[in-house]
N, C-alpha and C. Protein backbone atom coordinates (compact mmCIF):
# COMPACT_ATOMS: atom_id res chain seq x y z
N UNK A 1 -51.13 -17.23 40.07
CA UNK A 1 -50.16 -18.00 40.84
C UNK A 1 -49.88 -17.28 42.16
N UNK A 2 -49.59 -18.24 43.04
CA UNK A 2 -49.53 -17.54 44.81
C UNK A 2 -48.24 -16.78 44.35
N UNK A 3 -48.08 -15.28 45.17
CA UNK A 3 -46.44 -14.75 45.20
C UNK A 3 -45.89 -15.96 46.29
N UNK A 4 -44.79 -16.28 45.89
CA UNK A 4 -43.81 -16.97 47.22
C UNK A 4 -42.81 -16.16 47.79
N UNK A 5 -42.83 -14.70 47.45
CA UNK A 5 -41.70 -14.04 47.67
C UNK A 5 -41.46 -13.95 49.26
N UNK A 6 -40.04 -14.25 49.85
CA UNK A 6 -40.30 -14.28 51.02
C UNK A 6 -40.74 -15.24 52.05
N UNK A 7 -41.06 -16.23 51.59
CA UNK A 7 -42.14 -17.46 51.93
C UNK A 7 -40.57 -18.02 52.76
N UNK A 8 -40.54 -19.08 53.19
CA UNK A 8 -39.80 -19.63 53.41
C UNK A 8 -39.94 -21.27 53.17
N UNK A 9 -38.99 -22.10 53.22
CA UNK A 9 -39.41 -23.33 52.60
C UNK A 9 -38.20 -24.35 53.19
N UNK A 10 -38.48 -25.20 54.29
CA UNK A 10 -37.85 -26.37 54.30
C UNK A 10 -37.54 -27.59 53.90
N UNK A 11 -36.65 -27.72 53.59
CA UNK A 11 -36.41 -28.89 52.35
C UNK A 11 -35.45 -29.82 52.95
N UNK A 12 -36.17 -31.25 53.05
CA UNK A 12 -35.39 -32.54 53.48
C UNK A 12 -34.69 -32.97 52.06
N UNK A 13 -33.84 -33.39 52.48
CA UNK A 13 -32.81 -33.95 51.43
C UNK A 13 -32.56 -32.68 50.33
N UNK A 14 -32.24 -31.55 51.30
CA UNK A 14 -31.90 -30.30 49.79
C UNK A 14 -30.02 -30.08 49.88
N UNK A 15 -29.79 -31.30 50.16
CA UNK A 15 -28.25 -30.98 49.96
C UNK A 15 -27.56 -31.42 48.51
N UNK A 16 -29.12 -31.72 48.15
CA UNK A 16 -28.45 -32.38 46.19
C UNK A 16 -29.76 -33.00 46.03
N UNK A 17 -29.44 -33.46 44.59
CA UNK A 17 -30.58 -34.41 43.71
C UNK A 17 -32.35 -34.02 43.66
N UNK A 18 -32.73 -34.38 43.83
CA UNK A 18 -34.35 -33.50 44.06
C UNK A 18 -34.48 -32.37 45.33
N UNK A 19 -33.89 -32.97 46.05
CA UNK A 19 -33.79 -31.63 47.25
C UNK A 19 -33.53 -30.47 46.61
N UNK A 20 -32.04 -30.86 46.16
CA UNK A 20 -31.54 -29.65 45.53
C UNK A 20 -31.61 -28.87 44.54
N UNK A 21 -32.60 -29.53 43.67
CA UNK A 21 -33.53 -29.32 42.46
C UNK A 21 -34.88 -28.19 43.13
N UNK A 22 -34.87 -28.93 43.73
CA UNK A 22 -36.78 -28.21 44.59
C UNK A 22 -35.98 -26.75 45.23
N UNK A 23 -34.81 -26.68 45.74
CA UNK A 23 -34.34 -25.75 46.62
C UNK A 23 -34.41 -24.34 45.75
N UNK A 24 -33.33 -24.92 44.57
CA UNK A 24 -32.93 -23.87 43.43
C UNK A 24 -34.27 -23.54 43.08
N UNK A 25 -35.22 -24.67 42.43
CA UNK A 25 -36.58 -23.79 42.05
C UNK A 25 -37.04 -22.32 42.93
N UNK A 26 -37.05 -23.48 43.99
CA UNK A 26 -37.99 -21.97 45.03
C UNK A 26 -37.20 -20.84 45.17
N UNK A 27 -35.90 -20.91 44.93
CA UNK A 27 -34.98 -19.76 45.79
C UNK A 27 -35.40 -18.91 44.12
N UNK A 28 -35.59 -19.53 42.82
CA UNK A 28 -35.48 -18.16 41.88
C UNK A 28 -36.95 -17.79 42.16
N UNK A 29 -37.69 -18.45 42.67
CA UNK A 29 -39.21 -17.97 42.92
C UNK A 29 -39.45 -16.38 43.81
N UNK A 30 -38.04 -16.56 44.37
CA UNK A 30 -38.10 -15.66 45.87
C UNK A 30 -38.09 -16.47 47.37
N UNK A 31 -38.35 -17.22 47.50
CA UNK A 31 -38.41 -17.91 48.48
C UNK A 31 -37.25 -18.10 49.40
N UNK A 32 -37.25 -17.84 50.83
CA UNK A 32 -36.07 -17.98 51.36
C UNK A 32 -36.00 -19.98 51.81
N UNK A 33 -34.76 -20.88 51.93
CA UNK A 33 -35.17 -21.59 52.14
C UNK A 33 -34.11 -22.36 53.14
N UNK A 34 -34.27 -23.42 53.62
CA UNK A 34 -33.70 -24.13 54.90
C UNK A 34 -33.14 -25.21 54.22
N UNK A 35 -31.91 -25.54 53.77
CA UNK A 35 -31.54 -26.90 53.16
C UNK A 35 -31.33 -28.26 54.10
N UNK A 36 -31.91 -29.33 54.85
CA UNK A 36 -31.97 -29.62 55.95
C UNK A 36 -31.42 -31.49 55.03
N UNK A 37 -29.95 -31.86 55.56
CA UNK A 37 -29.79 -32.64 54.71
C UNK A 37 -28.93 -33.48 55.76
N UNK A 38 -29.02 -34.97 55.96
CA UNK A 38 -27.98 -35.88 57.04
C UNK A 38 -26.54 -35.40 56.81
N UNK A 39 -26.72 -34.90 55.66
CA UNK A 39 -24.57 -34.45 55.45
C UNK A 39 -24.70 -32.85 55.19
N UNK A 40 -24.46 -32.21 56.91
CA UNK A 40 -24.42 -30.99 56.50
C UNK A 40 -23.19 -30.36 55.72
N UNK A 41 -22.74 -31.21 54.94
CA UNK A 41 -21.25 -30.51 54.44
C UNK A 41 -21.95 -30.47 52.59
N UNK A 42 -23.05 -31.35 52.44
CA UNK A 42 -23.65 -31.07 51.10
C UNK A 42 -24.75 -30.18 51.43
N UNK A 43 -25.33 -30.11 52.43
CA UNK A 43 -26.46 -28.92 52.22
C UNK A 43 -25.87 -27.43 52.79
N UNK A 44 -24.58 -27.72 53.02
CA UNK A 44 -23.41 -25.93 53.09
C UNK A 44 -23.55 -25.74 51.43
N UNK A 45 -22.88 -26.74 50.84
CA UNK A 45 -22.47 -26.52 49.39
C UNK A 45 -23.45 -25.79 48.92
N UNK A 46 -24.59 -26.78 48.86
CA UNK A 46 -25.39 -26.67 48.38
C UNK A 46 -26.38 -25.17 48.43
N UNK A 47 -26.52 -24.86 49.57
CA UNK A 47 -26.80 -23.18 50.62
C UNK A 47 -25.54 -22.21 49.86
N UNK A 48 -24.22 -22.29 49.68
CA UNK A 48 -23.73 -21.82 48.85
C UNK A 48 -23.87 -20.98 47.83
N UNK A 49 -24.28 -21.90 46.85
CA UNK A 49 -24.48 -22.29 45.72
C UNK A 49 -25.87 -21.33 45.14
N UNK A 50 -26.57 -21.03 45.97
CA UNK A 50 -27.93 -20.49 45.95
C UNK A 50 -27.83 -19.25 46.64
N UNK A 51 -26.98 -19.01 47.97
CA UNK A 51 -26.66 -17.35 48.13
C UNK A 51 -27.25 -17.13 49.57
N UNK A 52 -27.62 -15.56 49.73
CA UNK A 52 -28.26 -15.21 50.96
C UNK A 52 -28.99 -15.91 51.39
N UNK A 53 -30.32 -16.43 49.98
CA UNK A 53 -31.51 -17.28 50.73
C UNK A 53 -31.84 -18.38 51.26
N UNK A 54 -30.50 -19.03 51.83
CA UNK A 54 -30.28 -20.12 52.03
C UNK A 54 -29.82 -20.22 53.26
N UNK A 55 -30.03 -21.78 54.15
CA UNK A 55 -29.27 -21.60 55.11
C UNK A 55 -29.74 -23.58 55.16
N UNK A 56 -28.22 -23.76 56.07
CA UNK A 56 -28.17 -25.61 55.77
C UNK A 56 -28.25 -25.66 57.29
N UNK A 57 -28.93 -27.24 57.63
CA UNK A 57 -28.92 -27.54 58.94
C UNK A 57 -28.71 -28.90 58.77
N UNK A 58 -27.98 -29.68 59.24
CA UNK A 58 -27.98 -31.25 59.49
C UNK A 58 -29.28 -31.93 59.85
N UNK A 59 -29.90 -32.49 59.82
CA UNK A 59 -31.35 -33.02 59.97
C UNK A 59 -31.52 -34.79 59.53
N UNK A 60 -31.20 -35.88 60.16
CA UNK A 60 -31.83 -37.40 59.81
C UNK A 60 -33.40 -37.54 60.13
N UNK A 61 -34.22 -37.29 59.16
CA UNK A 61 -35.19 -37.25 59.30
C UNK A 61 -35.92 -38.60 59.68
N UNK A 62 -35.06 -39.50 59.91
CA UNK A 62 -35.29 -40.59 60.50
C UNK A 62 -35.29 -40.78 62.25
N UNK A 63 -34.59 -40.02 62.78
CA UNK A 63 -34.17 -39.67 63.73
C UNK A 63 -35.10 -38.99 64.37
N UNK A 64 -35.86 -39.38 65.73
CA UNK A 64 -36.23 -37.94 66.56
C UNK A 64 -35.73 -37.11 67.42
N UNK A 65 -34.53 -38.00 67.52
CA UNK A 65 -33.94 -36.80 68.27
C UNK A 65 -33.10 -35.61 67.57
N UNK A 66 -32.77 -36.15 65.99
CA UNK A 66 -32.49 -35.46 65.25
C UNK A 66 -33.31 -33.97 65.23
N UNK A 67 -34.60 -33.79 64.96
CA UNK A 67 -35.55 -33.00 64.82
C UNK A 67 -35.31 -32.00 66.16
């Protein structure tokens, strides 16, 4: 299996539900990761919740100017 330690990993919709499912996976993997969610007040929680390796950004991935 690849090490992910360190890796980093951006995640749309990681402010809950599969995002936030996929987030927690990677973060016990080692992985540092980017919770990038339209409600940055669930991907704070959520970045929280998971510790150092985390960090939340507001992101409508629908949006380009969002990006």
């Amino acid at each position: 299996m690849q090490n992910l330690n360190k890796k980093v990993a951006l995640i749309t919709g990681g402010g809950g539900g599969i995002g936030g499912g996929i987030a927690q996976a990677f973060a016990e993997k080692g992985m540092q990761v980017v919770l990038a969610d339209i409600s940055l007040e669930h991907a704070q929680e959520q970045a929280r919740a998971l510790g150092d390796c985390a960090i939340a950004v507001q992101l409508d991935v629908t949006s380009l100017d969002s990006w």
